[in-house]
Protein backbone atom coordinates (compact mmCIF):
# COMPACT_ATOMS: atom_id res chain seq x y z
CA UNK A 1 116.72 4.97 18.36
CA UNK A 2 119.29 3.97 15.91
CA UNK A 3 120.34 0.88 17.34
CA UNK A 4 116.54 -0.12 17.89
CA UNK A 5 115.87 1.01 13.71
CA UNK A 6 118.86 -1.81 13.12
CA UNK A 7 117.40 -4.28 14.90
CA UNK A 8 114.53 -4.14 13.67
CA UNK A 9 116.17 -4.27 10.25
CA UNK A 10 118.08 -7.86 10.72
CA UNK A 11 114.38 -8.67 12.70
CA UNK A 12 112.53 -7.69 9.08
CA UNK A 13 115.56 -10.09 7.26
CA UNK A 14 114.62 -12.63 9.19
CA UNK A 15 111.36 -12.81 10.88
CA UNK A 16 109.65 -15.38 8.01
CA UNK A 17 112.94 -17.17 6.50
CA UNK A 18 113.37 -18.23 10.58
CA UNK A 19 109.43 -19.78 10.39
CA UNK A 20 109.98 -21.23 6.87
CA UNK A 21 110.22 -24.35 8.25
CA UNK A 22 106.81 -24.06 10.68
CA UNK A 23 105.78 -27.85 10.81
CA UNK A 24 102.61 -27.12 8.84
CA UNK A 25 101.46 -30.43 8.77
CA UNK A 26 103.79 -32.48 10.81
CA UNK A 27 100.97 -34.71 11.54
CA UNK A 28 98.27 -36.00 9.04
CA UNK A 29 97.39 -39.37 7.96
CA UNK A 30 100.98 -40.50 8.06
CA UNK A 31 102.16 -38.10 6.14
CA UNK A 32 104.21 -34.43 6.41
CA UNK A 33 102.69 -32.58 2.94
CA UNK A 34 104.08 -29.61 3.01
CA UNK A 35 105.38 -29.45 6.69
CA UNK A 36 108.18 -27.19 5.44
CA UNK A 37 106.20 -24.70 3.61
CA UNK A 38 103.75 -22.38 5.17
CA UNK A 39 106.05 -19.36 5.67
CA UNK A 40 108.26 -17.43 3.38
CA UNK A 41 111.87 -16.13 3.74
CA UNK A 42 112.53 -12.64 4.63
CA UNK A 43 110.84 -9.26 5.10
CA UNK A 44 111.90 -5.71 3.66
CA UNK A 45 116.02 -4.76 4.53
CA UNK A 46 116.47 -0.93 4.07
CA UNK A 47 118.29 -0.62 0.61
CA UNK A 48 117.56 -4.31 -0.49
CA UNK A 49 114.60 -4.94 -2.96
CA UNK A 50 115.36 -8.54 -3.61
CA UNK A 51 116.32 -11.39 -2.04
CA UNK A 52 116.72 -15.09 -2.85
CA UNK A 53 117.07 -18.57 -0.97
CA UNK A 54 117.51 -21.79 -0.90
CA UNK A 55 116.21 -24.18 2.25
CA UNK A 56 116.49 -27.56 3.39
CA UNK A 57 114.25 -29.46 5.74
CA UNK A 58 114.32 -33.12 7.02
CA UNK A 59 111.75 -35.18 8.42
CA UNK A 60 111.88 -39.09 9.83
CA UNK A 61 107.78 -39.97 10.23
CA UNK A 62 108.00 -43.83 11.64
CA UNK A 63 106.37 -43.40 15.50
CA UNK A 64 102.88 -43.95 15.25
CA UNK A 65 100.42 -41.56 17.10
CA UNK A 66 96.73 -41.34 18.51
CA UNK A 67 95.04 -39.17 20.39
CA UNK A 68 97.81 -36.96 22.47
CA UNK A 69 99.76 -40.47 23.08
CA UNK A 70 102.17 -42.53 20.85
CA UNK A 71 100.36 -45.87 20.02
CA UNK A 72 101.63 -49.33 18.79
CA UNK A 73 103.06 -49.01 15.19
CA UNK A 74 101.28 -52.56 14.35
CA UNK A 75 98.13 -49.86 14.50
CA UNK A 76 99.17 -48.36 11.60
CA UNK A 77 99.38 -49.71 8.10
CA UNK A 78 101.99 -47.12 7.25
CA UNK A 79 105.68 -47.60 8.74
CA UNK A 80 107.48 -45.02 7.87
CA UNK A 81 107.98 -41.56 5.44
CA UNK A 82 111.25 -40.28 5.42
CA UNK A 83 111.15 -36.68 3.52
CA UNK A 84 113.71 -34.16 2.20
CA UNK A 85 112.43 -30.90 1.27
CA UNK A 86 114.21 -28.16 -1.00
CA UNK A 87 112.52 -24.91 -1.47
CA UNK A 88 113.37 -21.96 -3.66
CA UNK A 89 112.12 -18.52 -2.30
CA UNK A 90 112.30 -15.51 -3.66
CA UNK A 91 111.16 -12.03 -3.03
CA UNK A 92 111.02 -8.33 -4.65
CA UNK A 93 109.71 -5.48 -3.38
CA UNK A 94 107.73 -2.85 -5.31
CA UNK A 95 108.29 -0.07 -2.69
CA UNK A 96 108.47 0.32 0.93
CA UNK A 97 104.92 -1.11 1.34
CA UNK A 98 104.03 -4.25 -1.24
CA UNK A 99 106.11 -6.56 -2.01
CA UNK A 100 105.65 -10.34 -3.51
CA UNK A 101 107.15 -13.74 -2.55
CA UNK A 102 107.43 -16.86 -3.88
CA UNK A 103 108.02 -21.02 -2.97
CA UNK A 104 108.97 -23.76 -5.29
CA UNK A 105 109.31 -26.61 -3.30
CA UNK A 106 110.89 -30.12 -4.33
CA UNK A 107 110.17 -32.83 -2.28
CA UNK A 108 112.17 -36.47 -2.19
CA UNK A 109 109.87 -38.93 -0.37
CA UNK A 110 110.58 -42.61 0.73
CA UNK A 111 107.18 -44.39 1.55
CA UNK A 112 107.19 -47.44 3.39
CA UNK A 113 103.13 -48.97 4.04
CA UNK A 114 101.55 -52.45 4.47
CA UNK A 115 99.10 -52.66 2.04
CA UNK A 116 97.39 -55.24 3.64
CA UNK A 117 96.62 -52.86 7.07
CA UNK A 118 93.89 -51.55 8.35
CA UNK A 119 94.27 -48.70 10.82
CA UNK A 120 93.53 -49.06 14.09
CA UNK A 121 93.88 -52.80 13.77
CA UNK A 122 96.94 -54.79 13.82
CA UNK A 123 97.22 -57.55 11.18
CA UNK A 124 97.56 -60.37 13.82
CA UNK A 125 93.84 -59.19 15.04
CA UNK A 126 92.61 -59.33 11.25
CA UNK A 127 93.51 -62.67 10.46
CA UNK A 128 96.37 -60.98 7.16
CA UNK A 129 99.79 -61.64 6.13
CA UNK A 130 101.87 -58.16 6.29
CA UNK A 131 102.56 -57.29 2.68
CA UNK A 132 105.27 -53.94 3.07
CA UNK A 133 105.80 -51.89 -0.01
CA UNK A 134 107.95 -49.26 -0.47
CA UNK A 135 107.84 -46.37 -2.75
CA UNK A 136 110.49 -43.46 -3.77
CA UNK A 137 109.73 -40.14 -5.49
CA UNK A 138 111.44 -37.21 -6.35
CA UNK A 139 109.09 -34.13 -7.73
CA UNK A 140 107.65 -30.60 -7.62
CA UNK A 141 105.27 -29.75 -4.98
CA UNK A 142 102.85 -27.10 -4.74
CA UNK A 143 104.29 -23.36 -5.81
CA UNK A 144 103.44 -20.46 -3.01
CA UNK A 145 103.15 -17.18 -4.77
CA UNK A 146 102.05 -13.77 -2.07
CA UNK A 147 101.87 -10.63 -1.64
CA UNK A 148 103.00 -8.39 1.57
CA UNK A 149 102.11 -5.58 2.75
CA UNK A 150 104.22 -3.49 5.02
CA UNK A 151 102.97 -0.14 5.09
CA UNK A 152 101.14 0.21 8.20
CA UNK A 153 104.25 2.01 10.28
CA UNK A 154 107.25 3.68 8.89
CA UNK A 155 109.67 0.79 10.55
CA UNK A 156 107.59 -1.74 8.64
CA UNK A 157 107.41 -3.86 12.17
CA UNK A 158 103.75 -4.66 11.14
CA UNK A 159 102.07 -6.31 8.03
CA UNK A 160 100.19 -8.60 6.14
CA UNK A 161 100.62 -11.66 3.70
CA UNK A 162 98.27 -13.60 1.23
CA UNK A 163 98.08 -15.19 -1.65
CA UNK A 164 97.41 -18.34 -2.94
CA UNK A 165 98.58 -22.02 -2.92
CA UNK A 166 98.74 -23.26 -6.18
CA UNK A 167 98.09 -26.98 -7.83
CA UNK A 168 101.62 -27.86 -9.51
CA UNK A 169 102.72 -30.86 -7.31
CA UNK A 170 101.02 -34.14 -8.41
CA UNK A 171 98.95 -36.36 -6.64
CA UNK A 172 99.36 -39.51 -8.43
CA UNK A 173 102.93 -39.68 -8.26
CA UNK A 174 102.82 -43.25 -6.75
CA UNK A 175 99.86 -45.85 -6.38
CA UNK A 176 100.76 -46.47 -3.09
CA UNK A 177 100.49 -42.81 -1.44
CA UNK A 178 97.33 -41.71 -0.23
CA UNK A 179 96.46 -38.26 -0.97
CA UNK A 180 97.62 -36.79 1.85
CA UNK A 181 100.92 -37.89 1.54
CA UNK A 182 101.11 -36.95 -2.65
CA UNK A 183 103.22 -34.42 -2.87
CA UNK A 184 100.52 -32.14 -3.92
CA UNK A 185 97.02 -31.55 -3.43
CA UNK A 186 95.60 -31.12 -6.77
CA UNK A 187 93.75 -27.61 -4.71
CA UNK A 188 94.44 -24.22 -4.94
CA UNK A 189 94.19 -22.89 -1.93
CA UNK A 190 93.94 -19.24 0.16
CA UNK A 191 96.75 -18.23 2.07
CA UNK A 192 95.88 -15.36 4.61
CA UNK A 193 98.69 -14.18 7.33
CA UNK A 194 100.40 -11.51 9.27
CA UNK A 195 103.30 -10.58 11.24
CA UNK A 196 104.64 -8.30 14.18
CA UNK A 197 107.37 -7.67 15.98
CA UNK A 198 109.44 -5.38 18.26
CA UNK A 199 111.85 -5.24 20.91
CA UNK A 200 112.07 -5.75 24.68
CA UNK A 201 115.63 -3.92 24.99
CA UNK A 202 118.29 -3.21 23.16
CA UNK A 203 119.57 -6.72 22.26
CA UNK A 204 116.31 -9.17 22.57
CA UNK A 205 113.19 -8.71 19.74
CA UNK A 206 110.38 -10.54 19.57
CA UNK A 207 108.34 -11.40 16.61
CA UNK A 208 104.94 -13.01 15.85
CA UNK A 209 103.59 -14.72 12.91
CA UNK A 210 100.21 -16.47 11.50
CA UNK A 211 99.39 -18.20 8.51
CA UNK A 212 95.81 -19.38 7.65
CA UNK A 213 95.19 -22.25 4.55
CA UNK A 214 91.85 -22.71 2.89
CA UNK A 215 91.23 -24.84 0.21
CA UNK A 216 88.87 -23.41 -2.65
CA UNK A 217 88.01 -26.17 -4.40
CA UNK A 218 88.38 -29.96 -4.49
CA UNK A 219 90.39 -32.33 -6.69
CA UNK A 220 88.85 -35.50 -7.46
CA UNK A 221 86.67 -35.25 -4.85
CA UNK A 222 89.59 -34.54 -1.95
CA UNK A 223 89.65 -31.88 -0.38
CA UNK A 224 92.52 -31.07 2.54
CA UNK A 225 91.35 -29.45 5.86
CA UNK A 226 91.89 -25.90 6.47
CA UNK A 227 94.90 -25.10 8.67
CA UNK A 228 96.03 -22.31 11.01
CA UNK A 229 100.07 -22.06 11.77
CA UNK A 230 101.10 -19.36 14.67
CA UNK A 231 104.39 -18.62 15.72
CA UNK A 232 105.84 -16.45 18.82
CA UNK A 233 109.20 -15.96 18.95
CA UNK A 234 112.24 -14.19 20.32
CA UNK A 235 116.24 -13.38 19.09
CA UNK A 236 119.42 -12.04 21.15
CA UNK A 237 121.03 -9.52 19.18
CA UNK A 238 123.39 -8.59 21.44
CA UNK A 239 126.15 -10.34 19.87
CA UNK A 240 129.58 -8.64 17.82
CA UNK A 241 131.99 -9.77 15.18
CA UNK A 242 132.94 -9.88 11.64
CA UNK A 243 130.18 -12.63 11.58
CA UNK A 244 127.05 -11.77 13.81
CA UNK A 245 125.57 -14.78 15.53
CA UNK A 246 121.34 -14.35 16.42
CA UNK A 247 120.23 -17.08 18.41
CA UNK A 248 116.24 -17.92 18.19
CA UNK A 249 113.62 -19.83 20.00
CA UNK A 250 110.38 -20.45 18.34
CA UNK A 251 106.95 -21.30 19.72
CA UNK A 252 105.14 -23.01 16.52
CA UNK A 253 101.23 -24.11 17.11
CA UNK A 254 99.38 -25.55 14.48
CA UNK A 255 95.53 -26.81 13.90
CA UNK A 256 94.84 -28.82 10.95
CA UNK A 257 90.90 -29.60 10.56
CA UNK A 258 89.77 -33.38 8.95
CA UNK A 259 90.38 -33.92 5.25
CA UNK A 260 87.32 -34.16 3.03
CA UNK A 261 87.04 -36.91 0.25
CA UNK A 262 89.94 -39.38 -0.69
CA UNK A 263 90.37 -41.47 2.43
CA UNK A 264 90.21 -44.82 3.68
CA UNK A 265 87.14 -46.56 1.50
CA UNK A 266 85.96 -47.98 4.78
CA UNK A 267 87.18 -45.48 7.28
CA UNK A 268 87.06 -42.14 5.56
CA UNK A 269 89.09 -39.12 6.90
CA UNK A 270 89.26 -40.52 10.92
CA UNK A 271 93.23 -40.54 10.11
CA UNK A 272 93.49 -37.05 9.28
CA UNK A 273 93.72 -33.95 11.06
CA UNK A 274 96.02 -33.01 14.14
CA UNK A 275 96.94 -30.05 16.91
CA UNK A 276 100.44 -29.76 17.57
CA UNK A 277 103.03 -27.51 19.36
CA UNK A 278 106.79 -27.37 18.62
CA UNK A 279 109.50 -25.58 20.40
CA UNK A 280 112.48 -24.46 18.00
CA UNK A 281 116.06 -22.88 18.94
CA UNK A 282 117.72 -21.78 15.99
CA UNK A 283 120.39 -19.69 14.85
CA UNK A 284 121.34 -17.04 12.33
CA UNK A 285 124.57 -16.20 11.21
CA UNK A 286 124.51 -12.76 9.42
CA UNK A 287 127.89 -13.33 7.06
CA UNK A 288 127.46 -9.75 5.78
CA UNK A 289 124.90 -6.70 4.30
CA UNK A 290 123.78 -9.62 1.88
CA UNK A 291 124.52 -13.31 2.81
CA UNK A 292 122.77 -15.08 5.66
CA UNK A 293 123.02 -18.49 6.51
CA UNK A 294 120.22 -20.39 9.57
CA UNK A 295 119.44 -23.44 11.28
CA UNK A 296 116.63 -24.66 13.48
CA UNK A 297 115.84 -27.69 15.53
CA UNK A 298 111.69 -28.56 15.79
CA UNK A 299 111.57 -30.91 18.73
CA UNK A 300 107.77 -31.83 19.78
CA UNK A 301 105.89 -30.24 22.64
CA UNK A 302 102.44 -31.10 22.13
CA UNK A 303 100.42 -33.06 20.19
CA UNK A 304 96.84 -34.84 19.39
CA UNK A 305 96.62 -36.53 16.21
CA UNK A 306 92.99 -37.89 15.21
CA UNK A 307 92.72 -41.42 14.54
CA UNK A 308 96.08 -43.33 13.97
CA UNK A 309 99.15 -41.03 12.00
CA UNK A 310 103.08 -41.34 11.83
CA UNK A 311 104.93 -38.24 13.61
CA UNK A 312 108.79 -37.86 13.63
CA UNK A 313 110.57 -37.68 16.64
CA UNK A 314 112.50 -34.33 15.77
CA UNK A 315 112.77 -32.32 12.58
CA UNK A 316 115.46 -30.04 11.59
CA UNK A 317 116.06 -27.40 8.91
CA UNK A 318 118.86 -25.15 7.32
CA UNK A 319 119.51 -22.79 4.43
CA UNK A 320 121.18 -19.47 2.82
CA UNK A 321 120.22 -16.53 1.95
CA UNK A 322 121.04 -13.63 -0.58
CA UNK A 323 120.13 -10.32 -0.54
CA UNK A 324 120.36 -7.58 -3.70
């Protein structure tokens, strides 16, 4: 019983930090808004109330994608959205059942679009010169801010999430992004979730994870599609050493429904809106009682992306954690 109590200790330290990086919206019109943001890092460690981290993600969007198929980029007006994503977390807990948690993400973009496309056509096919324009920005995205609760068993291997989205990342950084790929959505939006997790022996835990998005209101007259993120996973703690190694493998599905508002003039919200699947190894390295450092690799499954949108090929993510 002990050794099952400590695994499911290093499984509470890392059960959200390893989905921080769920591809929440690795698909949408082109774009990757906040891909790297849906969960947040670490649940409740016995004798640690706070903990604080810093992540990276990458993304490289320049394949373009319809239906469950990769289609002809010449489709698609926009070429390519390369996107590094920082995010502070941090968490406190209140006791052994609430807690709070928090995401300020920072997003540097490079935006690459014809602006004389139309998707779905190629340029040749409507009689236009190409005119590519490029755009670079640097700037706050949208802050997470939840609460947890964890008091449904005395091992805390159950509990729930929610909170709320806020609007703090513009979305007129550049006249050349749509609003799905601004670096916010000018919403505030619902955030409802949960978690479990467990053990099949002594050394291999499993874990599971959801996160549901609703937006409550619109922002000149755009309003994203809800979304619904689910994760499965399992980790090998079987492992020993001054520095403990815990591999993990990920299962990440995601539904995004159609944007509302703020599309094409012409073609609406066709280009918006996606199903995908990812399957994610990853590692944690457990340095000691408080630092933690982890890496995953998001390679793509599964995927059907409404009208014509940019995907990466692979996406990858790392970061550090401390725990007080």
């Amino acid at each position: 019983m002990h050794h099952k109590l400590n695994t499911l200790k290093i499984f509470r330290s890392m059960l959200l930090l390893g989905i921080t990086f769920v591809p929440a919206q690795a698909l949408a019109c082109a774009c990757g808004c906040g891909i790297f943001d849906v969960g947040l890092p670490g649940l409740p460690v016995t004798g640690m109330d706070n903990q604080i981290s810093l992540q990276y993600g990458y993304m490289n969007q320049n394949q373009n994608h319809s239906g469950s198929s990769n289609a002809s980029n010449a489709l698609n007006p926009d070429k390519q959205i390369k996107t590094g994503y920082y995010n502070f977390f941090g968490q406190h807990m209140f006791n052994s059942d609430w807690g709070i948690m928090a995401m300020v993400p920072y997003w540097q973009r490079s935006f690459t679009t014809d602006t004389n496309g139309t998707p779905g056509i190629t340029d040749v096919a409507a009689g236009v010169t190409p005119n590519i324009q490029s755009a670079n920005v640097a700037t706050l995205s949208d802050i997470r801010v939840m609460g947890m609760y964890t008091g449904f068993s005395a091992d805390q291997s159950t509990g729930l999430t929610f909170g709320l989205k806020l609007p703090t990342g513009s979305y007129t950084v550049s006249p050349l992004l749509d609003r799905d790929t601004e670096p916010g959505t000018g919403t505030t939006d619902l955030l409802l979730g949960g978690y479990n997790m467990g053990y099949l022996n002594k050394t291999l835990g499993w874990f599971s994870q959801g996160t549901y998005r609703h937006a409550l209101d619109t922002a000149q007259g755009y309003k994203p599609g809800d979304s619904l993120n689910v994760t499965v996973g399992l980790t090998y703690n079987g492992f020993t050493g001054a520095t403990k190694v815990v591999p993990m493998l990920q299962l990440n599905a995601m539904w995004r429904g159609n944007d509302q508002g703020g599309g094409d003039a012409i073609y609406g919200n066709v280009n918006s809106g996606y199903k995908n699947l990812y399957i994610a190894p990853g590692v944690m390295l457990i340095l000691d009682r408080r630092w933690r450092l982890n890496s995953s690799l998001y390679i793509p499954a599964y995927r059907v992306a409404n009208g014509n949108q940019l995907v990466p090929h692979w996406m990858a993510s790392s970061g550090i954690t401390y725990m007080f």
